[in-house]
Protein backbone atom coordinates (compact mmCIF):
# COMPACT_ATOMS: atom_id res chain seq x y z
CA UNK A 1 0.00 0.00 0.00
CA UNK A 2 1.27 3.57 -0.88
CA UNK A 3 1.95 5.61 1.84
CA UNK A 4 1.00 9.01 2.12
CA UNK A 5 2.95 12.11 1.29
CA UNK A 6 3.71 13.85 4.41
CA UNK A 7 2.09 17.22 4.96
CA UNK A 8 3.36 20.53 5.10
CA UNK A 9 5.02 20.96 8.12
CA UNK A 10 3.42 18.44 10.13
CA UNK A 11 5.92 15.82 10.33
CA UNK A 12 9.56 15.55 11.25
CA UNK A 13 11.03 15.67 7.84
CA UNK A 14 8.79 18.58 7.29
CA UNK A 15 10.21 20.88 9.92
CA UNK A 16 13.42 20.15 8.74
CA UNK A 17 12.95 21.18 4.97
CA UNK A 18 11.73 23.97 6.37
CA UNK A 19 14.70 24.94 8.97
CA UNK A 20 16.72 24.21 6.03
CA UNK A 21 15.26 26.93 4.15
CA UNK A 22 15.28 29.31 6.88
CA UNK A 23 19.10 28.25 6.93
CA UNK A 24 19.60 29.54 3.12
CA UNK A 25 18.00 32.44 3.88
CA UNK A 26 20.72 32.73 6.89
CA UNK A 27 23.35 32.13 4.45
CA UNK A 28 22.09 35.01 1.92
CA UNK A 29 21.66 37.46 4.69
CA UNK A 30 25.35 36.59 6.14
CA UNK A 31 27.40 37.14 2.61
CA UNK A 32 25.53 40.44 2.15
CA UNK A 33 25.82 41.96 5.81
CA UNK A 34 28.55 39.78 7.03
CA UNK A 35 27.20 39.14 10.48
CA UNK A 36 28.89 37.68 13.33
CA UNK A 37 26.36 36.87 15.65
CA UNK A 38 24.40 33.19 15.56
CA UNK A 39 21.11 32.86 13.83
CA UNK A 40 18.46 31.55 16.49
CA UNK A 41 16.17 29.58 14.86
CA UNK A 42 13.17 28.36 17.14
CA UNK A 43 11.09 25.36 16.77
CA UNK A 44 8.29 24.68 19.07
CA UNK A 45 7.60 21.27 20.21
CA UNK A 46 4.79 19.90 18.91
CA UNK A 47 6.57 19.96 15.47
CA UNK A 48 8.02 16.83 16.52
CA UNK A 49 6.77 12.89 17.08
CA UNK A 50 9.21 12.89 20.17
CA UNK A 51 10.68 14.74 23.09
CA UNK A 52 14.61 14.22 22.84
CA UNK A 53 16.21 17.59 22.74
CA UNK A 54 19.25 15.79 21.86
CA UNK A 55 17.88 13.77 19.09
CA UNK A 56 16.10 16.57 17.82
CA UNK A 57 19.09 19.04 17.32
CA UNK A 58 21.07 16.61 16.10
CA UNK A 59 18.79 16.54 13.17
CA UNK A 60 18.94 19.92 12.48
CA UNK A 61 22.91 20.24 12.53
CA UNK A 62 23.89 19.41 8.89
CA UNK A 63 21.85 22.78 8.44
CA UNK A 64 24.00 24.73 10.75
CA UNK A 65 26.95 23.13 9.06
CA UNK A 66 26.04 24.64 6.08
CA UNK A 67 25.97 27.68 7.36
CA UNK A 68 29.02 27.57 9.48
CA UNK A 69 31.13 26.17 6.35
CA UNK A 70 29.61 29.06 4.12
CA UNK A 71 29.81 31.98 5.93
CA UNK A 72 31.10 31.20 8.94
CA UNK A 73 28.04 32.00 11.12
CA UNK A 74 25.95 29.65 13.45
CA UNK A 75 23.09 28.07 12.92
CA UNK A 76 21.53 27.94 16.62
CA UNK A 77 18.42 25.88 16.31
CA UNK A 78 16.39 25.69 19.91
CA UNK A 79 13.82 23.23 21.12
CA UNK A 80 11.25 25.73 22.57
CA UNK A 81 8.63 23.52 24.98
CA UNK A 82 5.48 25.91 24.66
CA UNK A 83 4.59 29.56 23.96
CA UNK A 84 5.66 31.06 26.93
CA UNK A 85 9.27 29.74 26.39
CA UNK A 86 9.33 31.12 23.04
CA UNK A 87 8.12 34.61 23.71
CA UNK A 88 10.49 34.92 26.56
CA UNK A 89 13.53 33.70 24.11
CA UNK A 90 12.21 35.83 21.67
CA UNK A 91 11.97 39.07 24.01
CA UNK A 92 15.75 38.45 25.34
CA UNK A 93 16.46 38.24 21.60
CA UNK A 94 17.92 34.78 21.73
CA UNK A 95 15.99 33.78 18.75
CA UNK A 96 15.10 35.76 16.13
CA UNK A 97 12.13 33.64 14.33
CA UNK A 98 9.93 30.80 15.20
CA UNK A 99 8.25 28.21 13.50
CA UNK A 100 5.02 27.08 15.03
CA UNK A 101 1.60 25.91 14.42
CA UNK A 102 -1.43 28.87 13.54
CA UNK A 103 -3.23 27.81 17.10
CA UNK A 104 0.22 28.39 18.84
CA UNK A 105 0.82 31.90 17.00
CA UNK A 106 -2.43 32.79 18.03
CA UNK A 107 -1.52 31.95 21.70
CA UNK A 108 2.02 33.49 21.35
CA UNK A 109 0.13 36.73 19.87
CA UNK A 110 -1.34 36.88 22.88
CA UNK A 111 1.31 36.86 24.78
CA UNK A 112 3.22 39.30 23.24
CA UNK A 113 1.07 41.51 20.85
CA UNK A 114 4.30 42.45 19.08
CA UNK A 115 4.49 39.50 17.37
CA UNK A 116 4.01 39.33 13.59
CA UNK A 117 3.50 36.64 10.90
CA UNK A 118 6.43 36.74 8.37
CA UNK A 119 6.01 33.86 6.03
CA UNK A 120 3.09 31.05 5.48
CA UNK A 121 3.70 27.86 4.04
CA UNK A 122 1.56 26.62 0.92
CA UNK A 123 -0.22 23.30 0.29
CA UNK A 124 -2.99 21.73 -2.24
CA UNK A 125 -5.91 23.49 0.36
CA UNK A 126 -5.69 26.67 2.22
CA UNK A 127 -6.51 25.64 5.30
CA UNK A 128 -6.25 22.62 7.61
CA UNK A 129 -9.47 20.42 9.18
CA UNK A 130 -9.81 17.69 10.64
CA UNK A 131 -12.34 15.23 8.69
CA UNK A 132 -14.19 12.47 10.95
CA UNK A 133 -15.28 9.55 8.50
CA UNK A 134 -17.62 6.55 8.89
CA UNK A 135 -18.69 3.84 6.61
CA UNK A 136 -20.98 5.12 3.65
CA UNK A 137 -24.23 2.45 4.70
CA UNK A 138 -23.41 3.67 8.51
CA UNK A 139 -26.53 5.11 9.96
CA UNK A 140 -25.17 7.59 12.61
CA UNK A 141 -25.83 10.86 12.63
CA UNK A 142 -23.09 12.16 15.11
CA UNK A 143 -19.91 11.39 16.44
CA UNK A 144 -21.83 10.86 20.13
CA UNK A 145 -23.55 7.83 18.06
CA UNK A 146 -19.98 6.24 18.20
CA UNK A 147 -19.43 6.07 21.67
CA UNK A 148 -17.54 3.11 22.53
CA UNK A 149 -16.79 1.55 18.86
CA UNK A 150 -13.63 1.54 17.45
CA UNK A 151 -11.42 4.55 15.94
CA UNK A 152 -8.82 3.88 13.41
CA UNK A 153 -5.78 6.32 14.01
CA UNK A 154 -2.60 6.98 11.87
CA UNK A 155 0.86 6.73 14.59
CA UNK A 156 1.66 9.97 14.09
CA UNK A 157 -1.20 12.86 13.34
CA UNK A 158 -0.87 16.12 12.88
CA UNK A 159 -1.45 19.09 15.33
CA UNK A 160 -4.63 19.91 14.32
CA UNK A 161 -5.60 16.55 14.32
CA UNK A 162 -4.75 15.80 17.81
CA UNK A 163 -6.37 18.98 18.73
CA UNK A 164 -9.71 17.92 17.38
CA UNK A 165 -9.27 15.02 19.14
CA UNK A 166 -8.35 16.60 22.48
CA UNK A 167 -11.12 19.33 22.77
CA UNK A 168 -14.23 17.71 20.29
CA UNK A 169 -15.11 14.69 22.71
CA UNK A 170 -16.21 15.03 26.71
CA UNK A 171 -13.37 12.67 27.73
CA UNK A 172 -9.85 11.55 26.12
CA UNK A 173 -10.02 9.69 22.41
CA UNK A 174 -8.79 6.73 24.21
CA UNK A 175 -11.43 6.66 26.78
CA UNK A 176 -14.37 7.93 24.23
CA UNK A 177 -13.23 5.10 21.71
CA UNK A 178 -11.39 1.91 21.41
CA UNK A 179 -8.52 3.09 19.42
CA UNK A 180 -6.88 1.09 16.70
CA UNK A 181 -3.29 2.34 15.96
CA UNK A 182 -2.53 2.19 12.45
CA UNK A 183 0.57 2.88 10.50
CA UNK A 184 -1.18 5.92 7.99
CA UNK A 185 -3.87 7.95 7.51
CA UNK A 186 -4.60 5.85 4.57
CA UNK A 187 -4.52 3.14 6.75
CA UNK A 188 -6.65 4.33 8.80
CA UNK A 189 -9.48 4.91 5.70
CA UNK A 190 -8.53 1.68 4.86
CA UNK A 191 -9.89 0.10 8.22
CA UNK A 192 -12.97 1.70 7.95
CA UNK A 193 -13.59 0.67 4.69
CA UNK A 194 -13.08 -3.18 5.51
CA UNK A 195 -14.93 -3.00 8.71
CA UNK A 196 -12.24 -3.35 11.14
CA UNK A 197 -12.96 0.57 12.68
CA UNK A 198 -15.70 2.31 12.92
CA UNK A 199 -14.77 5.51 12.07
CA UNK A 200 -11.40 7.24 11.45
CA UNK A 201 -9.84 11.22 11.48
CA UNK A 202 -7.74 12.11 8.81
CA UNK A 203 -6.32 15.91 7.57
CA UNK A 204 -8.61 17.36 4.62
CA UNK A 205 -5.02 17.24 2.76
CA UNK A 206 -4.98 12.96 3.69
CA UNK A 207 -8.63 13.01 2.68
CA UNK A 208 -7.84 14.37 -0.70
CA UNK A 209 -4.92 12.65 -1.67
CA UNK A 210 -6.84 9.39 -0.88
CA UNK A 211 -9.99 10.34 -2.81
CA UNK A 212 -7.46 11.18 -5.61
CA UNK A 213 -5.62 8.31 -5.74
CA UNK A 214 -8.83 5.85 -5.14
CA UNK A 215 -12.00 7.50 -5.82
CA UNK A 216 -14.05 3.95 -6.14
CA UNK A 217 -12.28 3.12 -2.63
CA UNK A 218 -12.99 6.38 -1.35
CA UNK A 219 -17.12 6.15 -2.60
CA UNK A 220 -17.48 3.55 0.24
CA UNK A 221 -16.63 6.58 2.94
CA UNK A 222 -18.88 8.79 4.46
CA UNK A 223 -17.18 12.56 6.24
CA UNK A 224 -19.42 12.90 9.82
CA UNK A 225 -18.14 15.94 10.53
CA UNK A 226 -15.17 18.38 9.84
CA UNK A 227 -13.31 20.57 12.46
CA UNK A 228 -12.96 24.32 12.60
CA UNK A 229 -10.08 25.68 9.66
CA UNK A 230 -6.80 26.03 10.75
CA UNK A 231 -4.66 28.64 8.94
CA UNK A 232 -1.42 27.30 7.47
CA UNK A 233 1.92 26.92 9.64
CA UNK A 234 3.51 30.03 9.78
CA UNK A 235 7.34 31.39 10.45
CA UNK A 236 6.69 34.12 12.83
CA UNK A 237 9.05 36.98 14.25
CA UNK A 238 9.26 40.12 17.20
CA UNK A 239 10.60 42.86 15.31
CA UNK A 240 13.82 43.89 16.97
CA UNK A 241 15.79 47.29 16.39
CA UNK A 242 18.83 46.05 14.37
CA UNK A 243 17.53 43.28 13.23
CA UNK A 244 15.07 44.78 10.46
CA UNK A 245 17.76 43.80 7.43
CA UNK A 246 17.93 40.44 8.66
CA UNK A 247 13.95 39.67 8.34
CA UNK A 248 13.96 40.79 5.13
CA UNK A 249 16.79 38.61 3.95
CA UNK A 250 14.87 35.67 5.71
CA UNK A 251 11.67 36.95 4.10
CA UNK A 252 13.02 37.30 0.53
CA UNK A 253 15.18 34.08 0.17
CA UNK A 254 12.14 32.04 1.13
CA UNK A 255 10.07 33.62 -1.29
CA UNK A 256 12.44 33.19 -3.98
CA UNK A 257 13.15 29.65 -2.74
CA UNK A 258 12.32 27.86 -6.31
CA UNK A 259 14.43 29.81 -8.26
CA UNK A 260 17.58 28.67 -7.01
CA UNK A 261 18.64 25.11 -7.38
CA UNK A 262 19.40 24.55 -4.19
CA UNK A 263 16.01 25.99 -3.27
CA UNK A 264 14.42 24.00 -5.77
CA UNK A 265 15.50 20.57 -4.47
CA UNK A 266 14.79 21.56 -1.12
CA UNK A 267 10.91 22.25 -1.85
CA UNK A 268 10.65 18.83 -4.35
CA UNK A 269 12.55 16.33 -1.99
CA UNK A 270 10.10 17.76 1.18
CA UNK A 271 7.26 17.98 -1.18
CA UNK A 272 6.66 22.20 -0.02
CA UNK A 273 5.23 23.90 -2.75
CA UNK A 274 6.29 27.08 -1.75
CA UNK A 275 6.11 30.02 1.15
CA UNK A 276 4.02 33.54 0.63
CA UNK A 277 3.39 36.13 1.94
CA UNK A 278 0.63 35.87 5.14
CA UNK A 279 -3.22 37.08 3.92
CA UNK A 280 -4.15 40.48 5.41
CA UNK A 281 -6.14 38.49 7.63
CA UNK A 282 -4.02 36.10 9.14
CA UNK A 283 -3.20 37.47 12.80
CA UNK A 284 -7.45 37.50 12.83
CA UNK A 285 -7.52 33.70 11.72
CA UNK A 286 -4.97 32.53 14.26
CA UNK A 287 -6.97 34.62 16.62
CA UNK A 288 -10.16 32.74 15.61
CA UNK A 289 -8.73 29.66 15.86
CA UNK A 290 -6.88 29.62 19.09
CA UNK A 291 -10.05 31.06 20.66
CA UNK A 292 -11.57 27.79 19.55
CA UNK A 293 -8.59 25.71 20.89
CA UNK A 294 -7.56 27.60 23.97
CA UNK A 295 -3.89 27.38 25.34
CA UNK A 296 -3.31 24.71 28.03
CA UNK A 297 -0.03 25.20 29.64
CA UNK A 298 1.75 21.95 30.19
CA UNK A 299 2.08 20.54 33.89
CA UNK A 300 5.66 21.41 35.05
């Protein structure tokens, strides 16, 4: 079975095409103002499947080492746990950008109203949902009908995703559902299709691909219900006296990310289309939507 693509910044490999790119920009911005000073690159938490700082940065250092080789400036990449730790990195100017989900901007914008939206990444759909499927001959009418019966869930879901699943139901997934672990979203379809789950959630952007690559499969699924939209993942930054030529370097060499080779391979091997500029209206949909999904500071 074909697995899916991965989405736009919702995965592992995802973040890292997309620290990568950050890192080119780095490397433009050095040769033309020759700075000495590290490049703070912060990457919230819930980008990642696991929790080992080490593990994590360890990815991310060929990226520095382009840098460093190039131009001779760092690459700094830092773990940041939650909001809070990245607007009070971002305030003592330890970082200079962050890359974080629209529900977490929203919080961070809170936090610190100074905080702007500098880039958006760009996929097949606009926005992210959450889709909830059944069975096409299933007769239920809500997901309260499915109390008890078995969900089908990919290993690894998305943010929004997990959100849905965290604030949609009156208890946890796992105590709402039986919960079959499966190894994809397309996977997970697949259950529901052959009877072995009851229902499933998948991203709109899983949903399509599927119903792309096997429309007479996909006939045999019904969507229950959709989540809120999410607004796209966004690279966000506090603008800083001094610091005004950098952004724009950062701002420009991601925008002009396919016309360079380098840039080009980067966006095809991690399967990005490409980074714009934010809608007028983004700070208002990241406001929207982190209403909707309120900010739950972790237990220290």
């Amino acid at each position: 079975m074909r697995q899916q693509p991965p989405l736009v910044c919702e995965t592992l490999r995802c973040c890292v095409a997309w620290l990568g790119a950050l890192l080119i920009g780095a490397v433009i911005t050095a040769n033309a103002l020759r700075l000495q000073e590290p490049i703070g690159v912060g990457m919230i938490a819930s980008l990642f499947d696991q929790t080992d700082e080490k593990t994590i940065l360890a990815q991310m250092q060929p990226f520095a080492d382009v840098v460093s080789k190039r131009v001779g400036v760092r690459g700094e990449f830092v773990v940041v746990r939650d909001v809070e730790h990245a607007a009070k990195l971002l305030d003592e100017r330890k970082i200079q950008v962050i890359v974080l989900h629209s529900p977490e901007y929203g919080w961070l914008k809170h936090l610190d109203k100074e905080i702007r939206p500098l880039l958006i990444a760009t996929a097949s759909v606009p926005k992210l949902q959450a889709v909830l499927l059944v069975h096409q001959s299933a007769t239920v009418t809500s997901p309260e009908d499915l109390k008890g019966k078995t969900l089908a869930l990919a290993s690894r879901l998305p943010q929004h995703l997990r959100l849905y699943l965290e604030r949609r139901f009156p208890e946890p997934a796992d105590k709402f559902f039986r919960i079959l672990v499966v190894k994809s979203a397309e996977d997970s379809l697949e259950a529901v299709i052959e009877g072995k789950a009851d229902l499933t959630v998948v991203s709109n952007m899983q949903m399509e691909v599927y119903q792309q690559q096997r429309p007479g499969r996909f006939k045999r699924l019904r969507a229950l219900e959709s989540s809120p939209e999410f607004p796209m993942p966004v690279v966000a930054y506090k603008p800083q006296k001094g610091l005004e030529d950098v952004v724009e370097s950062f701002r420009q060499s991601l925008l002009t990310a396919k016309e360079t080779p380098e840039g080009r391979q980067t966006l095809v091997l991690w399967r990005i289309e490409a980074f714009q500029d934010p809608p007028a209206d983004y700070e208002e949909q990241a406001a929207k939507i982190a209403e909707l999904y309120p900010f739950k500071p972790a237990s220290r």
